[in-house]
Each structure stands twice: as structure tokens, then as C-alpha cells.
Protein backbone atom coordinates (compact mmCIF):
# COMPACT_ATOMS: atom_id res chain seq x y z
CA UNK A 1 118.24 97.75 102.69
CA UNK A 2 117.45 100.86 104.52
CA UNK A 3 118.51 102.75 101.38
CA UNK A 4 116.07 101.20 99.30
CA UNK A 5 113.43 102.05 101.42
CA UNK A 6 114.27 105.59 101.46
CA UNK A 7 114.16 105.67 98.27
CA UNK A 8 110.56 104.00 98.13
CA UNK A 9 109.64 106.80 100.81
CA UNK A 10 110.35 110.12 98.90
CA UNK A 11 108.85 108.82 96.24
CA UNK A 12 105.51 108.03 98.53
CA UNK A 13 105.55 110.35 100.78
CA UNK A 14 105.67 113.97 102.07
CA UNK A 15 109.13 115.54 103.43
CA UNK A 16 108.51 115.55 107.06
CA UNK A 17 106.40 112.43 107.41
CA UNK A 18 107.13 110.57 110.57
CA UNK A 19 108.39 107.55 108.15
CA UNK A 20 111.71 109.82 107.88
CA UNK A 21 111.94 110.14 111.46
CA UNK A 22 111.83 106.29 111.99
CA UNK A 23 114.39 105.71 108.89
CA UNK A 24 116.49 108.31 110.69
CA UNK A 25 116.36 106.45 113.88
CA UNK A 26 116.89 103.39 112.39
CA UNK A 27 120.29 104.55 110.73
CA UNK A 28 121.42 105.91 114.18
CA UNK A 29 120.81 102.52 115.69
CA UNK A 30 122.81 100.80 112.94
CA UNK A 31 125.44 103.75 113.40
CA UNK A 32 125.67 102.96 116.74
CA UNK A 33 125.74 99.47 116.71
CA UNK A 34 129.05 99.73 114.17
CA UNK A 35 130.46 102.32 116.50
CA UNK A 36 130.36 105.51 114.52
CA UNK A 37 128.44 107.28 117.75
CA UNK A 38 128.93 110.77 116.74
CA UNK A 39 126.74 109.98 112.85
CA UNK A 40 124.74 107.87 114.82
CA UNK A 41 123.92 111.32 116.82
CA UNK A 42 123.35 113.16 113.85
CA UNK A 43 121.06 110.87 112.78
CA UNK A 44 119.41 110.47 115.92
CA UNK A 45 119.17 114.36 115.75
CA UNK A 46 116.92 114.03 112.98
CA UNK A 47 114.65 111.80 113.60
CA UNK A 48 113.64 113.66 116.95
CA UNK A 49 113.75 117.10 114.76
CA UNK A 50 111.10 115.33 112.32
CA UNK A 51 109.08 114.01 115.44
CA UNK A 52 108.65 117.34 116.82
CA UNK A 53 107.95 119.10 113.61
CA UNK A 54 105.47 116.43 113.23
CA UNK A 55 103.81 116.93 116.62
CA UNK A 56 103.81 120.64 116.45
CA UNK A 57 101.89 120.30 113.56
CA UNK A 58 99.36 117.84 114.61
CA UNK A 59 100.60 114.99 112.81
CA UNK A 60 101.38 111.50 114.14
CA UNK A 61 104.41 111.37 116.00
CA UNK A 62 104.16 112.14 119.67
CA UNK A 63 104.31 108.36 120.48
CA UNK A 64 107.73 107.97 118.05
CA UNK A 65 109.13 110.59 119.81
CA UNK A 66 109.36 109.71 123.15
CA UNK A 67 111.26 106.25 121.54
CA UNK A 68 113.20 108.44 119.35
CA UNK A 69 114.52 110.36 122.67
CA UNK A 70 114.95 107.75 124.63
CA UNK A 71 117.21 106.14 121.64
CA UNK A 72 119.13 109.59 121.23
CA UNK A 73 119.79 109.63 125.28
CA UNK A 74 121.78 106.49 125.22
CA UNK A 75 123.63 107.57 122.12
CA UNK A 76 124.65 110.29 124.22
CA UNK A 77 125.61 108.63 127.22
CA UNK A 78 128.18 107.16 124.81
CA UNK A 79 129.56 110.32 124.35
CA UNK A 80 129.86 111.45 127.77
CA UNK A 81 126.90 114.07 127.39
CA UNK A 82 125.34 113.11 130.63
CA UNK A 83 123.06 116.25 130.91
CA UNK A 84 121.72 116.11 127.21
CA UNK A 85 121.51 112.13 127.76
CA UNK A 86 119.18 112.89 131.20
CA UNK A 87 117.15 115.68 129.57
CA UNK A 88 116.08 113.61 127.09
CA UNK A 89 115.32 110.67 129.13
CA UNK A 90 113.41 112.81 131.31
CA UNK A 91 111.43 114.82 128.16
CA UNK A 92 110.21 111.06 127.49
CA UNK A 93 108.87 110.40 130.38
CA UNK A 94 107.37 114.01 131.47
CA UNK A 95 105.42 113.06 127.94
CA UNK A 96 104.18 109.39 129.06
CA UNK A 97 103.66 110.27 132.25
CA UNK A 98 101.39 113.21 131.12
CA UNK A 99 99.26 110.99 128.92
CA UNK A 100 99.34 107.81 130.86
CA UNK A 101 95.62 107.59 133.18
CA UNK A 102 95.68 107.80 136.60
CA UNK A 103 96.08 104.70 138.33
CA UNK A 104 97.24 102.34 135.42
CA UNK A 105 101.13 100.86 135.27
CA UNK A 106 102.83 100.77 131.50
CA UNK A 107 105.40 99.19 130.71
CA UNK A 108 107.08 102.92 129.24
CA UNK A 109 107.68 104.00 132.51
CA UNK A 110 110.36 102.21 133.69
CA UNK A 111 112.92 104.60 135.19
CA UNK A 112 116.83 104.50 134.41
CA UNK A 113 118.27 104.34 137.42
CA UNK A 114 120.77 106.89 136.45
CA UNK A 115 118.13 109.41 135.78
């Protein structure tokens, strides 16, 4: 299915576009769930490259890429790359917690307790 809609994407849309990056994380997600955790990293690789190109360039994508992190952290926790799998968690929430207003709760900033 997830082919298919690729397919319907380049043929819509811009390389780059922060569609990829959610197709990408999609495909790690259904890597991971299968158990092939080190495509499911590669994957998840790319979807938080094509965030950040995104951002850096003003597009959408800042709020996808805190989720795309936060997916690529446990992916990495899988593999035993607790320092990768912390800086991550903690680039996603440095980036919530820098937009969120003073004084108001979300429900994005719950804490691992590992972290």
C-alpha cells in the first residue's frame, strides 16, 4: 500500500516535500514492527534528514520532526545506541519546549523516564 502511494507522491510532488519524510517514517515503523531494526533505522534516517531539510528551508516540517525523532530514538534503543536514542529524545523536546507558551501543559511533553 505504502508503495502505491509513493508512487502517487513523485508524481505530485516535489523531492523533499515533508510527504517523503512521513512515507519514510512510516516504512521504519513497519520495519520495525517486522523486526528488521537496522532498515527500519535507515529509513527512520530519512525521514528526519527530509524534516530538517524542510525546516531549514522554511517549509512545513518542524512539527513532523520532533515525531520523526522521537520515532528514530526508540528504533535506536533497539539497537543498544543509548546516547543517539537520548539525543534525539532530548532534540524533541528542547524543540517543544521552545515553542510551547509559558504556563500551558501539552500533552508532547511527557518525559521518558530514561531520558
Amino acid at each position: 500500500m505504502l508503495s502505491e502511494v509513493e508512487q502517487r507522491l513523485r508524481g505530485r510532488l516535489p523531492d523533499g516535500h515533508i510527504a517523503f519524510a512521513a512515507l519514510a517514517s512510516q516504512q521504519a515503523l513497519n520495519a520495525q514492527a517486522r523486526g528488521d531494526i537496522r532498515n527500519a533505522l535507515q529509513l527512520a534516517n530519512q525521514a528526519v534528514a527530509i524534516a530538517e531539510a524542510s525546516v531549514k528551508a522554511g517549509r512545513a516540517g518542524a512539527f513532523y520532526l520532533r515525531t520523526f525523532l522521537v520515532r528514530r530514538s526508540e528504533i535506536e534503543l533497539q539497537l543498544g545506541q543509548q546516547n543517539d536514542a537520548a539525543a534525539d529524545a532530548a532534540q524533541a523536546v528542547s524543540q517543544l519546549q521552545a515553542d510551547a507558551q509559558p504556563g500551558t501543559f501539552s500533552s508532547y511533553l511527557v518525559v521518558p523516564t530514561w531520558l
